[in-house]
PDB file of N, CA and C in Angstrom:
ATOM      1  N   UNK A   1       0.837  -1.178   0.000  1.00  0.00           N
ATOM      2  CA  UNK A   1       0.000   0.000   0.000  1.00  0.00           C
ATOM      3  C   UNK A   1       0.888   1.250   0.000  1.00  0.00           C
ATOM      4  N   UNK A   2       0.654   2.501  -0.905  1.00  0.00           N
ATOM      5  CA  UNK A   2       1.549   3.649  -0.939  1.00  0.00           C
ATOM      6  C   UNK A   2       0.609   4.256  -0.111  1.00  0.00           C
ATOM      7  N   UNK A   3       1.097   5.140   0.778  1.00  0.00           N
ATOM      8  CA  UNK A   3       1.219   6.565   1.868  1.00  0.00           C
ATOM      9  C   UNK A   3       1.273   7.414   0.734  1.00  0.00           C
ATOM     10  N   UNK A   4      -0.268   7.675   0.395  1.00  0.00           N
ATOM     11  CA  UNK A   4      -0.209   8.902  -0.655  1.00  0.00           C
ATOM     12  C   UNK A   4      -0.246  10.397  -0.288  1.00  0.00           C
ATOM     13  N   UNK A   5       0.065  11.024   0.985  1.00  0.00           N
ATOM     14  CA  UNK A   5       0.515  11.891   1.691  1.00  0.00           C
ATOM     15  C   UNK A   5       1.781  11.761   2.529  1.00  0.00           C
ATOM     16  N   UNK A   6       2.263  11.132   1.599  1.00  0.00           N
ATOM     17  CA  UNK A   6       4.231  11.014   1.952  1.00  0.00           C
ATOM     18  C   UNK A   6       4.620  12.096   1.809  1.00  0.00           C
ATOM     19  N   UNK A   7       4.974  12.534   3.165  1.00  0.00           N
ATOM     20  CA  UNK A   7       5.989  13.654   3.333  1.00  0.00           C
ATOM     21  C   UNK A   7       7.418  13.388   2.936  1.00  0.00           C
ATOM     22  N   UNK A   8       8.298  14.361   1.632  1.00  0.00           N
ATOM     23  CA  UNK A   8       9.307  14.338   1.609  1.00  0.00           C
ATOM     24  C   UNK A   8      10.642  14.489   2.444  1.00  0.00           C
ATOM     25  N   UNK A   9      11.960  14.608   2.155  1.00  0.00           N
ATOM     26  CA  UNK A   9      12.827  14.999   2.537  1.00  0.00           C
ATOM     27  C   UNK A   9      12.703  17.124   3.328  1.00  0.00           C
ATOM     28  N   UNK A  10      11.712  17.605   1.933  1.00  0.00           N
ATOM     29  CA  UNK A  10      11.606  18.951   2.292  1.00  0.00           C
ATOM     30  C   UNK A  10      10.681  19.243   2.397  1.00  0.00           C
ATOM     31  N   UNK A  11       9.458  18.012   3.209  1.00  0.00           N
ATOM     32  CA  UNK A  11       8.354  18.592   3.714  1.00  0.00           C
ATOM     33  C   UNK A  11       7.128  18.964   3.034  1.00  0.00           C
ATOM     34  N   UNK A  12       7.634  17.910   1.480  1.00  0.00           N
ATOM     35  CA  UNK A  12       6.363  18.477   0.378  1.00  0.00           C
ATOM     36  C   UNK A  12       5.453  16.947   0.187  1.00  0.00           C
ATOM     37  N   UNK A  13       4.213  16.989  -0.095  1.00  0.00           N
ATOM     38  CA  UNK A  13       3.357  15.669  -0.447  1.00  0.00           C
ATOM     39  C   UNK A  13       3.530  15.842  -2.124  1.00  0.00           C
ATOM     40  N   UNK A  14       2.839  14.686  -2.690  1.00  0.00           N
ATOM     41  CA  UNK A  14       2.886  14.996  -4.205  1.00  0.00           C
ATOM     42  C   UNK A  14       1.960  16.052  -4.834  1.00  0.00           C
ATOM     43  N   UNK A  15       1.028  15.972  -3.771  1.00  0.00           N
ATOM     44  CA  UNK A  15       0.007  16.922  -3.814  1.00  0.00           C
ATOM     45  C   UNK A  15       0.459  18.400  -3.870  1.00  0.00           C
ATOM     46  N   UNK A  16       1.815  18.874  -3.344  1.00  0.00           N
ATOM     47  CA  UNK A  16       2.234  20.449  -2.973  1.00  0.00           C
ATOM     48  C   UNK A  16       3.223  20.274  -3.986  1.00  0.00           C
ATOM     49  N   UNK A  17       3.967  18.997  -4.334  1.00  0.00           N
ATOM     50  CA  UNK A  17       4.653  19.135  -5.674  1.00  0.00           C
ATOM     51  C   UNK A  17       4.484  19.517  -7.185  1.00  0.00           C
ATOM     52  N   UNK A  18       3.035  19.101  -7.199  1.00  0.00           N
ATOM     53  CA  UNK A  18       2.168  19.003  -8.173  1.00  0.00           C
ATOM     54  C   UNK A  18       1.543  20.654  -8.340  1.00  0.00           C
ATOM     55  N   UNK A  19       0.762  20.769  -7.120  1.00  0.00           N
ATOM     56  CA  UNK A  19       0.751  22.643  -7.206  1.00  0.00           C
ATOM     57  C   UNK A  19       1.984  23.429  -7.660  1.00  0.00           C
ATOM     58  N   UNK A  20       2.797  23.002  -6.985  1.00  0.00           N
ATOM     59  CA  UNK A  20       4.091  24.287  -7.290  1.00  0.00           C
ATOM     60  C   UNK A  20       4.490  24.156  -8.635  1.00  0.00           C
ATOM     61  N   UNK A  21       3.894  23.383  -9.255  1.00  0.00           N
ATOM     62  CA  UNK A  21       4.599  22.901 -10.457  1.00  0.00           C
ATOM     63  C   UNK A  21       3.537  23.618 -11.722  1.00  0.00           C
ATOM     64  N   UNK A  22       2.389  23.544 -11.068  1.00  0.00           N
ATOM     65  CA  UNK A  22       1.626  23.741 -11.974  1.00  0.00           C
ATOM     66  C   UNK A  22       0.390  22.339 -12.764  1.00  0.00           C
ATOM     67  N   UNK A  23       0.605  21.514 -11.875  1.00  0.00           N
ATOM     68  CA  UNK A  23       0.715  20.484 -12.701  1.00  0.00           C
ATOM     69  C   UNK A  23      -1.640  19.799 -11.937  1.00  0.00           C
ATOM     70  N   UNK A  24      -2.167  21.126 -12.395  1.00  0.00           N
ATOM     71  CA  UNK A  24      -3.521  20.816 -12.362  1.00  0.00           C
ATOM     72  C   UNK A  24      -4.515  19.339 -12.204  1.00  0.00           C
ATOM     73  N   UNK A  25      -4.224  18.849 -13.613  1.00  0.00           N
ATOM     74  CA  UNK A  25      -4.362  17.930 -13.763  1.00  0.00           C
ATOM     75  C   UNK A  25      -4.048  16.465 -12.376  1.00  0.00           C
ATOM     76  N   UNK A  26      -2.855  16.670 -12.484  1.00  0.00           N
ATOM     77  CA  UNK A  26      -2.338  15.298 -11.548  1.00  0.00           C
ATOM     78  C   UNK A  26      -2.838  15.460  -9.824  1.00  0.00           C
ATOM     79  N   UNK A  27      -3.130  17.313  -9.564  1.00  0.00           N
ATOM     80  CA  UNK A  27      -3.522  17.817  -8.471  1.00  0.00           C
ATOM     81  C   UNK A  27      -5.057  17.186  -8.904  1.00  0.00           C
ATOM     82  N   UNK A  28      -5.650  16.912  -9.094  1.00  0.00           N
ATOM     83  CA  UNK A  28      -7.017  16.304  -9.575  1.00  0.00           C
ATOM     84  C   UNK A  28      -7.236  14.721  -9.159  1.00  0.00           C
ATOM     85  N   UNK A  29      -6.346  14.570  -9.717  1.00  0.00           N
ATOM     86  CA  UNK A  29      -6.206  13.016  -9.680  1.00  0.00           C
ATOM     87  C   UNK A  29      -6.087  12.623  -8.117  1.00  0.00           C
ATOM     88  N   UNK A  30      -4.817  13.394  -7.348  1.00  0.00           N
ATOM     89  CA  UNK A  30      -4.443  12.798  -6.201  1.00  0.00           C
ATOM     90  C   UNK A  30      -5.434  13.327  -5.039  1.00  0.00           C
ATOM     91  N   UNK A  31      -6.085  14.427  -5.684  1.00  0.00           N
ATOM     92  CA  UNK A  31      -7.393  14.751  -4.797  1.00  0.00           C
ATOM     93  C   UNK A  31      -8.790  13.953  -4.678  1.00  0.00           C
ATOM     94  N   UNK A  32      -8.756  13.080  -6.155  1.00  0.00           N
ATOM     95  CA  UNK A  32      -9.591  11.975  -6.204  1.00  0.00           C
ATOM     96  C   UNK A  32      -9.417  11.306  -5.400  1.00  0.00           C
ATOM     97  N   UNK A  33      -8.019  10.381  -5.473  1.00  0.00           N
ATOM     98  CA  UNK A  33      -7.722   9.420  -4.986  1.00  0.00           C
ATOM     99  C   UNK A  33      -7.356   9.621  -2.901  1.00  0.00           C
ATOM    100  N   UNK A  34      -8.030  11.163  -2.671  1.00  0.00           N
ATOM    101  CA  UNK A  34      -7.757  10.921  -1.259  1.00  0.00           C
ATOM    102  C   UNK A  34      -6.772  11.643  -0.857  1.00  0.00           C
ATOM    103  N   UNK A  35      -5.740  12.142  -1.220  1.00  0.00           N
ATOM    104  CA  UNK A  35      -5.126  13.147  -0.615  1.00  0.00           C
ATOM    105  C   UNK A  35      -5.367  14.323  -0.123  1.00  0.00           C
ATOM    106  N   UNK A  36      -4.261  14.872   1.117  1.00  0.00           N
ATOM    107  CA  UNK A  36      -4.885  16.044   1.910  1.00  0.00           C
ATOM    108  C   UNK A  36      -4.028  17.105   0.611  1.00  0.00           C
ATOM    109  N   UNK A  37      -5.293  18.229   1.335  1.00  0.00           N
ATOM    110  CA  UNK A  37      -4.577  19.350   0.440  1.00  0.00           C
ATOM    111  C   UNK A  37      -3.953  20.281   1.232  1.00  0.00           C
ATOM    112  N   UNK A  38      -3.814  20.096   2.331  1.00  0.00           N
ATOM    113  CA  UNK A  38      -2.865  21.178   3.138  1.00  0.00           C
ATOM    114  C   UNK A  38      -1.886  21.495   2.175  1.00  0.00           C
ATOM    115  N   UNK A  39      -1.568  23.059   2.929  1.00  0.00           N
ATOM    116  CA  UNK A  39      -0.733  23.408   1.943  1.00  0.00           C
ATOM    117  C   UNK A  39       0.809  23.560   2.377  1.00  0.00           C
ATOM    118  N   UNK A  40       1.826  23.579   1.668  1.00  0.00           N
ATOM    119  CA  UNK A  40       3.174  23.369   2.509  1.00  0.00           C
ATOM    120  C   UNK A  40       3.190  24.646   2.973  1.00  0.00           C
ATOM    121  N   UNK A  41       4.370  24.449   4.644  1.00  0.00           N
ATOM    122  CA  UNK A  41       4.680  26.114   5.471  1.00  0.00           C
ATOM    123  C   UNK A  41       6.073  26.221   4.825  1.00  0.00           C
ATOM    124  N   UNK A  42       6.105  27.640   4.904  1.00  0.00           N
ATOM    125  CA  UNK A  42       7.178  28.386   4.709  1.00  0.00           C
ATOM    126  C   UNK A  42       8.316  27.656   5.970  1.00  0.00           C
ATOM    127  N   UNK A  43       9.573  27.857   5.407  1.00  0.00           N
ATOM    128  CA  UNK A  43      10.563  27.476   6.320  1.00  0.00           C
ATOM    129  C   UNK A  43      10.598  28.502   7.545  1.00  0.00           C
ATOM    130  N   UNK A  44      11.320  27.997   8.528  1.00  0.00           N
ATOM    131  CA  UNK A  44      11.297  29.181   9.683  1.00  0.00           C
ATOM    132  C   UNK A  44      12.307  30.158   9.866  1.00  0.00           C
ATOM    133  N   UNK A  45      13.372  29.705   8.825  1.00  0.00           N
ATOM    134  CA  UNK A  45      14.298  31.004   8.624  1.00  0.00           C
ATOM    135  C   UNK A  45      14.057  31.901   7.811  1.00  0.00           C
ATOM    136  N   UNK A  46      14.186  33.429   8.212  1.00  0.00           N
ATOM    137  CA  UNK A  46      13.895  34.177   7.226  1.00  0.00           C
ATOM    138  C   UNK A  46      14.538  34.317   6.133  1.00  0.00           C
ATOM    139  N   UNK A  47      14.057  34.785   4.851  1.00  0.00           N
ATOM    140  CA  UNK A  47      14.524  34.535   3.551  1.00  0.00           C
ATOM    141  C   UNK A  47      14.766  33.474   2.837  1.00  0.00           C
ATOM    142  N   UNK A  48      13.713  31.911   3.170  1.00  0.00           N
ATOM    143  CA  UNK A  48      14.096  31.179   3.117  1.00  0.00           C
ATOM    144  C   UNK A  48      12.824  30.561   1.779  1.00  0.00           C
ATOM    145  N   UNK A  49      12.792  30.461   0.740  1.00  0.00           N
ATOM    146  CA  UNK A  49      12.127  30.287  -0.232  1.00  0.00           C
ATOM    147  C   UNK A  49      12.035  29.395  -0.562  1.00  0.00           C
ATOM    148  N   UNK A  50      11.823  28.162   0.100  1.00  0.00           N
ATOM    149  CA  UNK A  50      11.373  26.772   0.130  1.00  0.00           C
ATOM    150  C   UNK A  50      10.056  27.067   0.795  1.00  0.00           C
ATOM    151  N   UNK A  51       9.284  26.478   0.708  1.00  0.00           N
ATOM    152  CA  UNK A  51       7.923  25.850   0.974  1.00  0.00           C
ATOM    153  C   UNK A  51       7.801  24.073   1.926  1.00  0.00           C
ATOM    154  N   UNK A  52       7.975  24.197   3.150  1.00  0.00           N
ATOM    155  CA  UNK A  52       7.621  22.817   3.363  1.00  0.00           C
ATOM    156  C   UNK A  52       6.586  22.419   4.339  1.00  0.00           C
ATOM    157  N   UNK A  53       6.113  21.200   4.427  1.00  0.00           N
ATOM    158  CA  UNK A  53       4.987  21.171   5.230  1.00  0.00           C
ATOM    159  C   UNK A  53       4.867  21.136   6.721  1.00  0.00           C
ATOM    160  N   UNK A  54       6.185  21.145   7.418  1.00  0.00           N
ATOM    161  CA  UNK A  54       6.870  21.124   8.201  1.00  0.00           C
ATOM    162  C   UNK A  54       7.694  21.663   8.716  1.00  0.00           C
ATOM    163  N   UNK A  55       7.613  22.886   9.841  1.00  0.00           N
ATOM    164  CA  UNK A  55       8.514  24.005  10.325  1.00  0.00           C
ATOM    165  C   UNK A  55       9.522  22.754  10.697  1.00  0.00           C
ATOM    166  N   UNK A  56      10.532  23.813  10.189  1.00  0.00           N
ATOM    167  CA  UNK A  56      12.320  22.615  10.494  1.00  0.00           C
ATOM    168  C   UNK A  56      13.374  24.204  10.217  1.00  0.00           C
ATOM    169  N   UNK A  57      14.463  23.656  10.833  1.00  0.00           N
ATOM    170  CA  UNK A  57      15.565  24.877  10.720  1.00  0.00           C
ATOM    171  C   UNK A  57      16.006  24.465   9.316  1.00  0.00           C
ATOM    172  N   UNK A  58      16.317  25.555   8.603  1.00  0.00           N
ATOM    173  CA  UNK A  58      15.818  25.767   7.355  1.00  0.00           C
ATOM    174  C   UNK A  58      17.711  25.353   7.007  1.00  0.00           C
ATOM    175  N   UNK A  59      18.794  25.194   7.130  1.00  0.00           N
ATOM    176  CA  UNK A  59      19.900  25.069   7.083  1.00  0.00           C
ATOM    177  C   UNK A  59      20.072  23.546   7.444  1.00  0.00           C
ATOM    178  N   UNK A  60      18.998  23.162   7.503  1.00  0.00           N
ATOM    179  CA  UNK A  60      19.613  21.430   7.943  1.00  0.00           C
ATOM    180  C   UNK A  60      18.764  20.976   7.043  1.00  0.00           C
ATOM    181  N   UNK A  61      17.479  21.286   6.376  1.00  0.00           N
ATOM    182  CA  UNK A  61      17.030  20.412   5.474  1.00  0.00           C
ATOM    183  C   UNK A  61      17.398  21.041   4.028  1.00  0.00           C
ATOM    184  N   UNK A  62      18.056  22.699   3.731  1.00  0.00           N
ATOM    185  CA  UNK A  62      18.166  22.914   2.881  1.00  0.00           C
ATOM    186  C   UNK A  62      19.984  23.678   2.878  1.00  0.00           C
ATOM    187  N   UNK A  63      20.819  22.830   2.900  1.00  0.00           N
ATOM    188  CA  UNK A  63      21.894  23.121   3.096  1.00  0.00           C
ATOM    189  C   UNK A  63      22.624  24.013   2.283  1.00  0.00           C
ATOM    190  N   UNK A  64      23.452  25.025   2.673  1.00  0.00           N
ATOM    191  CA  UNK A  64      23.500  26.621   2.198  1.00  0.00           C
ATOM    192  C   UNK A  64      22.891  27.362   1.536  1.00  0.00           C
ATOM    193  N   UNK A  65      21.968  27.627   2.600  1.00  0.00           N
ATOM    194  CA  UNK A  65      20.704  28.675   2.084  1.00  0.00           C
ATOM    195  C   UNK A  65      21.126  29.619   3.400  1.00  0.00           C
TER     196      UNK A  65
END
């Protein structure tokens, strides 16, 4: 069985991959099939322009930023 709200390495589902991407369609699909649509948080360091779903110090999941 796949965990179709698998949180990545940086805190994204396929579902927030699929938004950022643009990618409508497949955001359709995985909303069919049951996925949450929360949306990913901003990192907690400032200036930090990742998106993840998960406050984390922003230098350990996104190394030299």
């Amino acid at each position: 069985m796949v965990n179709i709200d698998h949180i990545n390495d940086h805190g994204q589902t396929a579902y927030n991959l699929s938004q950022l991407h643009g990618h409508e369609e497949i955001m359709g699909v995985l909303v069919d099939a049951g996925a949450s649509q929360l949306p990913a948080l901003p990192c907690i360091v400032d200036g930090c322009d990742n998106e993840c779903r998960v406050p984390h110090i922003c230098e350990e999941v996104h190394p030299g930023r």
